[in-house]
Protein backbone atom coordinates (compact mmCIF):
# COMPACT_ATOMS: atom_id res chain seq x y z
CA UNK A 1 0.00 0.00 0.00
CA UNK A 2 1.14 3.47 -0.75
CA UNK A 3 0.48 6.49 1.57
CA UNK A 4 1.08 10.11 0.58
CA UNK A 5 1.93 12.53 3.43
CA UNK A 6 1.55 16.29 3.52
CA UNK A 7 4.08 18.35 5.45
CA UNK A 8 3.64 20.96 8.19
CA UNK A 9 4.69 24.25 9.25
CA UNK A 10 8.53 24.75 9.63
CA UNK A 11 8.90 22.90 6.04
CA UNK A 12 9.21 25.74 3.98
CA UNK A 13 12.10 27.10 3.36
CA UNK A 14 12.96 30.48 0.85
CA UNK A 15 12.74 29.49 -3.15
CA UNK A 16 11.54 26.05 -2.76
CA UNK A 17 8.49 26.60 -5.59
CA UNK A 18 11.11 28.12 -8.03
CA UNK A 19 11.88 24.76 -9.92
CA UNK A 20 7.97 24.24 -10.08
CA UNK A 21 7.31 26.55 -11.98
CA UNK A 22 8.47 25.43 -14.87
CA UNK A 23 5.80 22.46 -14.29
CA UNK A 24 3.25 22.92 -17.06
CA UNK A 25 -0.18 24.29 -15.00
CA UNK A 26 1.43 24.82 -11.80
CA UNK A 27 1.59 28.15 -12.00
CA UNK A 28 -1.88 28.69 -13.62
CA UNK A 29 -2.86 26.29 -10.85
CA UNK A 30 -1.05 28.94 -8.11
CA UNK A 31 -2.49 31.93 -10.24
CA UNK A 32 -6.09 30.91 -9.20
CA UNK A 33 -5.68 29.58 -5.74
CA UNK A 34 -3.46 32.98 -5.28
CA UNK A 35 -7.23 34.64 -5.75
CA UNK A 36 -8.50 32.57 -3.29
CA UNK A 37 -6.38 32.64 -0.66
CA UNK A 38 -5.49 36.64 -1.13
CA UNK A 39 -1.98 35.78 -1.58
CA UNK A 40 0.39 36.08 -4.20
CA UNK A 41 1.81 31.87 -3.69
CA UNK A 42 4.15 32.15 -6.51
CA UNK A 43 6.21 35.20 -5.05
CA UNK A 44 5.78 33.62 -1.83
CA UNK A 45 7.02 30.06 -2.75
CA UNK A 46 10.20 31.83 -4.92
CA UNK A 47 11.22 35.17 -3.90
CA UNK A 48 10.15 35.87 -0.07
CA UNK A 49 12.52 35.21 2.78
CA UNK A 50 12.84 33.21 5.76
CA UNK A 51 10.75 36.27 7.48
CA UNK A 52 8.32 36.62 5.33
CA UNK A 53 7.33 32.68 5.02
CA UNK A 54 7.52 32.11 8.38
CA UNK A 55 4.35 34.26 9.06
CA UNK A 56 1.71 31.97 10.00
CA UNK A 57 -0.81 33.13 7.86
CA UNK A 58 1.50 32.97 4.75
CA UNK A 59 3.08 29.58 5.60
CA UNK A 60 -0.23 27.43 5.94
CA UNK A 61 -1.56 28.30 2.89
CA UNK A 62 1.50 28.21 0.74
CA UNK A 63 2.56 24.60 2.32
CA UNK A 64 -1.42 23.14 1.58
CA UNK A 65 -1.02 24.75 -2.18
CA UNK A 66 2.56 23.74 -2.92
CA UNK A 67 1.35 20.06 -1.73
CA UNK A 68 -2.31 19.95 -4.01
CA UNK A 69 -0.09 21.52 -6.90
CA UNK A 70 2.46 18.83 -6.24
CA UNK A 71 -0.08 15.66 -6.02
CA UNK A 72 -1.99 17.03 -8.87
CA UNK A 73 1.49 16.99 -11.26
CA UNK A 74 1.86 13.74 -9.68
CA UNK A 75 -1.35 12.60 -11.27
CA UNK A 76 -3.39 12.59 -8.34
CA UNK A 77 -7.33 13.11 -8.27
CA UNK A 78 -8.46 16.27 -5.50
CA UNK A 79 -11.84 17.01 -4.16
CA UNK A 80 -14.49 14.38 -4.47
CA UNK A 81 -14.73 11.52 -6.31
CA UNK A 82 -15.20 11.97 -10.10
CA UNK A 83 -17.76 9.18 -10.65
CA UNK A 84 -19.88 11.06 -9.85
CA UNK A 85 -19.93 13.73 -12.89
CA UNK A 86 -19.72 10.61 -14.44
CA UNK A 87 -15.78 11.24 -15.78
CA UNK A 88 -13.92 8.18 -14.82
CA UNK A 89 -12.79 6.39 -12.03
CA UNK A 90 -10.32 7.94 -9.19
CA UNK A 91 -6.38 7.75 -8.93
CA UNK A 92 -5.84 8.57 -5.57
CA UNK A 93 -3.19 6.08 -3.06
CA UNK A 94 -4.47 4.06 -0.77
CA UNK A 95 -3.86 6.11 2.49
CA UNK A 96 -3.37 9.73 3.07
CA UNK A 97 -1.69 11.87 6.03
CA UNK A 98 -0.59 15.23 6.54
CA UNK A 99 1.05 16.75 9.39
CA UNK A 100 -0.35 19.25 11.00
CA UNK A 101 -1.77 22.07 8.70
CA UNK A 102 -0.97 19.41 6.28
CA UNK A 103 -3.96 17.77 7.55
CA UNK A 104 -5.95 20.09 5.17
CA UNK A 105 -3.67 19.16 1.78
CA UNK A 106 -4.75 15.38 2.62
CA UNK A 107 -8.46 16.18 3.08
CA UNK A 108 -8.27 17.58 -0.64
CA UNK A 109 -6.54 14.61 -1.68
CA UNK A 110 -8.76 11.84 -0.03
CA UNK A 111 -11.95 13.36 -1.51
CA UNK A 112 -13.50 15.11 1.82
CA UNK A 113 -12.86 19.20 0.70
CA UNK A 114 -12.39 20.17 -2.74
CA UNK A 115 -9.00 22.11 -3.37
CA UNK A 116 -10.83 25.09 -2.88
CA UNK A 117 -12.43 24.45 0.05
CA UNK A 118 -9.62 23.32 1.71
CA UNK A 119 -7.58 26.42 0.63
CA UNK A 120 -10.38 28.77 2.25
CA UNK A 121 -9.97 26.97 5.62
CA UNK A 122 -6.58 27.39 5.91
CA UNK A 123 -6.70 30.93 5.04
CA UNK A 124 -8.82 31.31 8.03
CA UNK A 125 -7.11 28.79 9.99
CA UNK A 126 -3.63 30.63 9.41
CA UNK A 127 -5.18 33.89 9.82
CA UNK A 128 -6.67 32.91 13.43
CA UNK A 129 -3.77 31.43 14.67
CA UNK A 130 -1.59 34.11 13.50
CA UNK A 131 -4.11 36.65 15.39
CA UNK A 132 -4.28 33.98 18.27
CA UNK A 133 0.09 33.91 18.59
CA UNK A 134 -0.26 38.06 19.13
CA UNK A 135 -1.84 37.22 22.42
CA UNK A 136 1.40 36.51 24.55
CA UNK A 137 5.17 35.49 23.14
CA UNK A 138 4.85 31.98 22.22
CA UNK A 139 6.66 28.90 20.58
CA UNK A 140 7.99 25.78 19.80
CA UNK A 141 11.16 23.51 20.83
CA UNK A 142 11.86 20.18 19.52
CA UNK A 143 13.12 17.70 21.52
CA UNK A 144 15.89 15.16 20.05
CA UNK A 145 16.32 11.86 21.82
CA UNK A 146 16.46 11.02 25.71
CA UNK A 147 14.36 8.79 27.36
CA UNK A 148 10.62 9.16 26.12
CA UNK A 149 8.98 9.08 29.82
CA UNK A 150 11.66 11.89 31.26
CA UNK A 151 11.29 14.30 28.01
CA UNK A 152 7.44 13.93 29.10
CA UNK A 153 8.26 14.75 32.67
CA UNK A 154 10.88 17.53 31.89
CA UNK A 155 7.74 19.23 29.75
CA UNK A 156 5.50 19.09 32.06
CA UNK A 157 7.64 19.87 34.92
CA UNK A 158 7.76 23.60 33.15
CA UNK A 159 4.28 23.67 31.94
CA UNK A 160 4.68 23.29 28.42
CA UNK A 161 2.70 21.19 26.71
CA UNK A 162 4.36 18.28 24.01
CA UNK A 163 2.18 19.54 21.42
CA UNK A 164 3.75 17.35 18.51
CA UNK A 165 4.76 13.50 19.20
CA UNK A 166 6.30 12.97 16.25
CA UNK A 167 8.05 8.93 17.40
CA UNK A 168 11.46 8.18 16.47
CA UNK A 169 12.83 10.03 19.43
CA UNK A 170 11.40 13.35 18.62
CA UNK A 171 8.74 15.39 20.69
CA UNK A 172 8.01 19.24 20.51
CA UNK A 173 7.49 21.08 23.39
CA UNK A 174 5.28 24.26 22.97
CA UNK A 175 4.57 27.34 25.39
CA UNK A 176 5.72 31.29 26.56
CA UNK A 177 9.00 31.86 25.47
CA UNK A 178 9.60 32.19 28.77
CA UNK A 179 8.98 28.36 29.74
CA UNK A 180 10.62 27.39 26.80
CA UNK A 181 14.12 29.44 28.08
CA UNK A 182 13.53 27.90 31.74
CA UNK A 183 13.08 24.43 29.68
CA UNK A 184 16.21 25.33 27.97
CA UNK A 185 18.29 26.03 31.37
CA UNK A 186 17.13 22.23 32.34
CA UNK A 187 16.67 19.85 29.56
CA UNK A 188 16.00 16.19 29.64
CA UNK A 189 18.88 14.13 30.08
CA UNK A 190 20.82 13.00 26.49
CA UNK A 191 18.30 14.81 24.83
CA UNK A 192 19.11 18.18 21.99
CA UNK A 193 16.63 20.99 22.01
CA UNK A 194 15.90 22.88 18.85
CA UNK A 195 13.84 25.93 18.63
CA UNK A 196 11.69 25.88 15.83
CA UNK A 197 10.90 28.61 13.18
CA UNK A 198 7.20 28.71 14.14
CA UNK A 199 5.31 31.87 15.60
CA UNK A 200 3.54 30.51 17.99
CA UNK A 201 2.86 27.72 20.48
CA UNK A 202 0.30 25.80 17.97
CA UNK A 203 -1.74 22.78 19.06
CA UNK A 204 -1.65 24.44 22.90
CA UNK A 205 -4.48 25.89 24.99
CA UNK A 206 -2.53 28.89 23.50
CA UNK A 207 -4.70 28.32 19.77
CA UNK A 208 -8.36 28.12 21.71
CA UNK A 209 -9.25 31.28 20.04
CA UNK A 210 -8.57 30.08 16.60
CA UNK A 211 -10.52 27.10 17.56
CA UNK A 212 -13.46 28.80 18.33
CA UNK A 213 -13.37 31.21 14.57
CA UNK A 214 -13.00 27.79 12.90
CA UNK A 215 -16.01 26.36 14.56
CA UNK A 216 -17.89 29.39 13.72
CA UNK A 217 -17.19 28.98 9.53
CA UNK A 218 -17.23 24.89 9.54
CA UNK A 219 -20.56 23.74 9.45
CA UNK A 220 -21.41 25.41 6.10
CA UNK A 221 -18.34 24.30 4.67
CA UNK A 222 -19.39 21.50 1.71
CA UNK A 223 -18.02 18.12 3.08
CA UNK A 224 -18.07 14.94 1.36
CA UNK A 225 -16.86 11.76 2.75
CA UNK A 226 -13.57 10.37 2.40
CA UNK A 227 -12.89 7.77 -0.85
CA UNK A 228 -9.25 6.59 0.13
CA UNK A 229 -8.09 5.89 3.76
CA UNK A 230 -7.13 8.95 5.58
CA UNK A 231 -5.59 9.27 8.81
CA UNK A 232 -6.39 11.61 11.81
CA UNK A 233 -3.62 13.86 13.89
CA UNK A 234 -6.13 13.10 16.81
CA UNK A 235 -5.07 9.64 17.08
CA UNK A 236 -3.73 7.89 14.19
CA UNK A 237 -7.14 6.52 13.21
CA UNK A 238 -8.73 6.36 9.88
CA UNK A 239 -11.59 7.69 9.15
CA UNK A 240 -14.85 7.23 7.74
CA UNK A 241 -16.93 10.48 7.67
CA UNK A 242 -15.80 13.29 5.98
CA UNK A 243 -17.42 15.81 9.08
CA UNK A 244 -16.08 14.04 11.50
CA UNK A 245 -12.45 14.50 9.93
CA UNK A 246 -13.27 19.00 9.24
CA UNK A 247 -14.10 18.55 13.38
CA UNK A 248 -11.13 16.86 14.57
CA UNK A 249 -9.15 19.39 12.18
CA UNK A 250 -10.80 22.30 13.84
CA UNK A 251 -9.92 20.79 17.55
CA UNK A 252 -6.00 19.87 16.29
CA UNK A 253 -5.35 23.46 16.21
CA UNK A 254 -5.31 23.40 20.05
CA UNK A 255 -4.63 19.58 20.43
CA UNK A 256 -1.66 17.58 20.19
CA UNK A 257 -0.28 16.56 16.84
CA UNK A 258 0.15 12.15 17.74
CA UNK A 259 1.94 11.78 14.25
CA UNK A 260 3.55 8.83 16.26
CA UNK A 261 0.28 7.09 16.43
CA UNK A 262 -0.21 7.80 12.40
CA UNK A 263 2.97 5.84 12.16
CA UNK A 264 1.62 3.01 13.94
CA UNK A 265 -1.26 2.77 12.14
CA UNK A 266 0.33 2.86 8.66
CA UNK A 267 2.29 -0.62 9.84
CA UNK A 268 -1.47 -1.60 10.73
CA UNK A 269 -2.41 -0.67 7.61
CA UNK A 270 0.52 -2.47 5.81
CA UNK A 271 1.90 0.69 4.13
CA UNK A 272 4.71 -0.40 1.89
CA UNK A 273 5.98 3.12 0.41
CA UNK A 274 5.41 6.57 1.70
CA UNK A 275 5.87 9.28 -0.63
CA UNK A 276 6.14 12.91 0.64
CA UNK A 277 5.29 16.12 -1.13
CA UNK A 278 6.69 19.15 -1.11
CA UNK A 279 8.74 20.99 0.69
CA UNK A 280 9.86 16.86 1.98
CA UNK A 281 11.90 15.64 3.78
CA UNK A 282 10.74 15.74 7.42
CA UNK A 283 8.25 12.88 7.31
CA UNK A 284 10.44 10.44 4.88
CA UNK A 285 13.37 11.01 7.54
CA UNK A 286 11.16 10.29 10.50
CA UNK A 287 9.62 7.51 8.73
CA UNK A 288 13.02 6.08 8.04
CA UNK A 289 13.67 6.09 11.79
CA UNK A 290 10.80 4.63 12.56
CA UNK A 291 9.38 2.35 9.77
CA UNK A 292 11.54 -0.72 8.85
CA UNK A 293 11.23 -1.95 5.37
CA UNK A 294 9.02 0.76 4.35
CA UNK A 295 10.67 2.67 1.20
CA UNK A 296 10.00 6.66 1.24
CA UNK A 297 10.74 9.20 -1.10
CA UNK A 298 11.01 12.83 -0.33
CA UNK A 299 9.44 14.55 -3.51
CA UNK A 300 11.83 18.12 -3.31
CA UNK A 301 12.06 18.88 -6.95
CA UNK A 302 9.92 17.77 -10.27
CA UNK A 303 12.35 15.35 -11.30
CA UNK A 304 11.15 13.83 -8.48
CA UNK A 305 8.02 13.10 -9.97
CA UNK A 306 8.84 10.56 -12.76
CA UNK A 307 10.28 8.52 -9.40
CA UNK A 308 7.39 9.03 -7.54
CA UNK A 309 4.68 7.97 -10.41
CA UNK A 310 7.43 4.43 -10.48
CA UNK A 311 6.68 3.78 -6.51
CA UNK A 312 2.80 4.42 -7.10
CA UNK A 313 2.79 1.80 -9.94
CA UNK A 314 5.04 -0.49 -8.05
CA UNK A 315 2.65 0.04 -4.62
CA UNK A 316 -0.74 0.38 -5.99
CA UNK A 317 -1.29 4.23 -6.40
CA UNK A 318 -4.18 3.88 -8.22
CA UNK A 319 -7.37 3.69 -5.74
């Protein structure tokens, strides 16, 4: 079985849409999802710095369109299934994940939000937690290694909360920048801390307030139910109903990311191949830690495509 995974926030990095480009309809494809996000993707994804991309609400959006404009080049089907305008059956893989706000690329993908849709929400979603973040200096710290129960205890010893368990050794704590200094002063023993390039503490009680806007816009939202297997943040678990999945995405923003339980559940599932979209990289490498046997590709640049349609044949892309 193949899975496709969606990054998160902290993936981007300055230029990486410039090769892209040159990918016939991507940038038509960024043109109109530019209009409907209010912001300009292309000059985002190639010409903005660190600065400017790390803004919350001008990383979520560009990460969920690089990935749709990725999977679609790949040959993927978005939105709901096209049987039913009667145009052919679906190629979609047979599982889908994204990490955090990457969550909202893999709803596209599995057929619960069209493109569209899901490029609204995380316009608003970015937009609330960026306005959320202004409240009080927040952020995040990844945690490298040590013993899993004492990097638990060392968070929670300083009030931060591990607001992404990511497996393979890695946890990120999130909080005031204050508790994360004080965390700093003490880590966990054998453990390396790493500040991430985030602006806030996100999935914390610190997001509530973006959690409550979402709820506000979500129930009108067209939702359709999912037509490949598609894995929850929440708790690794697939599921079935398309509004169950736009709820638990609303309630992420303040909950813990348990990509460690997704992992789990893709050896459940018997995932063979995991191919990541852009920017990649951070997935693959934690799958690599964590999933023996499993072959991963980090899709970085479009020559990575023609590799990434071979591991789709070879694992059953086609759903």
């Amino acid at each position: 079985m193949l899975l496709i995974a969606a990054p998160g926030q902290g993936a981007q990095t300055p230029g990486f849409l410039l090769p892209w480009l040159e990918v016939p309809g991507f940038a038509d494809r960024l043109a109109w999802w530019s209009a409907v996000t209010g912001l300009d993707l292309a000059r985002y994804g190639t010409e903005a710095d660190a600065d400017e991309i790390r803004d919350t609400a001008v990383a979520q959006p560009l990460l969920v369109a690089a990935a749709l404009a990725a999977a679609e080049a790949l040959g993927v089907d978005l939105g709901p299934r096209k049987e039913a305008a009667g145009t052919g059956p679906d190629t979609r893989p047979g599982a889908v994940a994204g990490h955090s706000v990457g969550e909202l690329a893999a709803a596209a993908m599995a057929g619960v939000l069209s493109p569209e849709a899901a490029l609204v929400l995380v316009r608003e979603r970015g937009r609330a937690m960026a306005e959320a973040a202004k409240q009080a200096p927040t952020g995040m710290t990844a945690v490298l290694g040590g013993d899993p129960d004492e990097v638990l205890t060392a968070i929670a010893k300083h009030d931060l909360t591990p607001a992404n368990i990511n497996g393979a050794g890695q946890v990120v704590a999130a909080g005031t920048m204050e508790q994360l200094a004080a965390f700093a002063e003490e880590p966990p023993e054998k453990a390396r801390l790493r500040p991430l390039q985030v602006a806030g503490a996100f999935h914390t009680q610190h997001m509530a307030p973006a959690v409550d806007t979402l709820r506000r816009i979500t129930p009108g939202m067209p939702v359709a139910d999912p037509v490949t297997g598609l894995l929850s943040n929440r708790d690794g678990a697939v599921v079935d109903a398309g509004a169950d999945y736009v709820a638990r995405l609303v309630d992420q923003v303040s909950s813990p990311v348990r990509w460690d339980a997704c992992m789990r559940t893709m050896t459940e599932l018997g995932v063979t191949a995991i191919i990541e979209l852009p920017p990649a990289g951070t997935l693959v490498g934690l799958a690599r830690r964590e999933l023996s046997g499993v072959e991963v590709l980090a899709v970085k640049k479009p020559e990575d495509l023609d590799k990434a349609r071979a591991l789709m044949a070879e694992h059953g892309g086609g759903h």
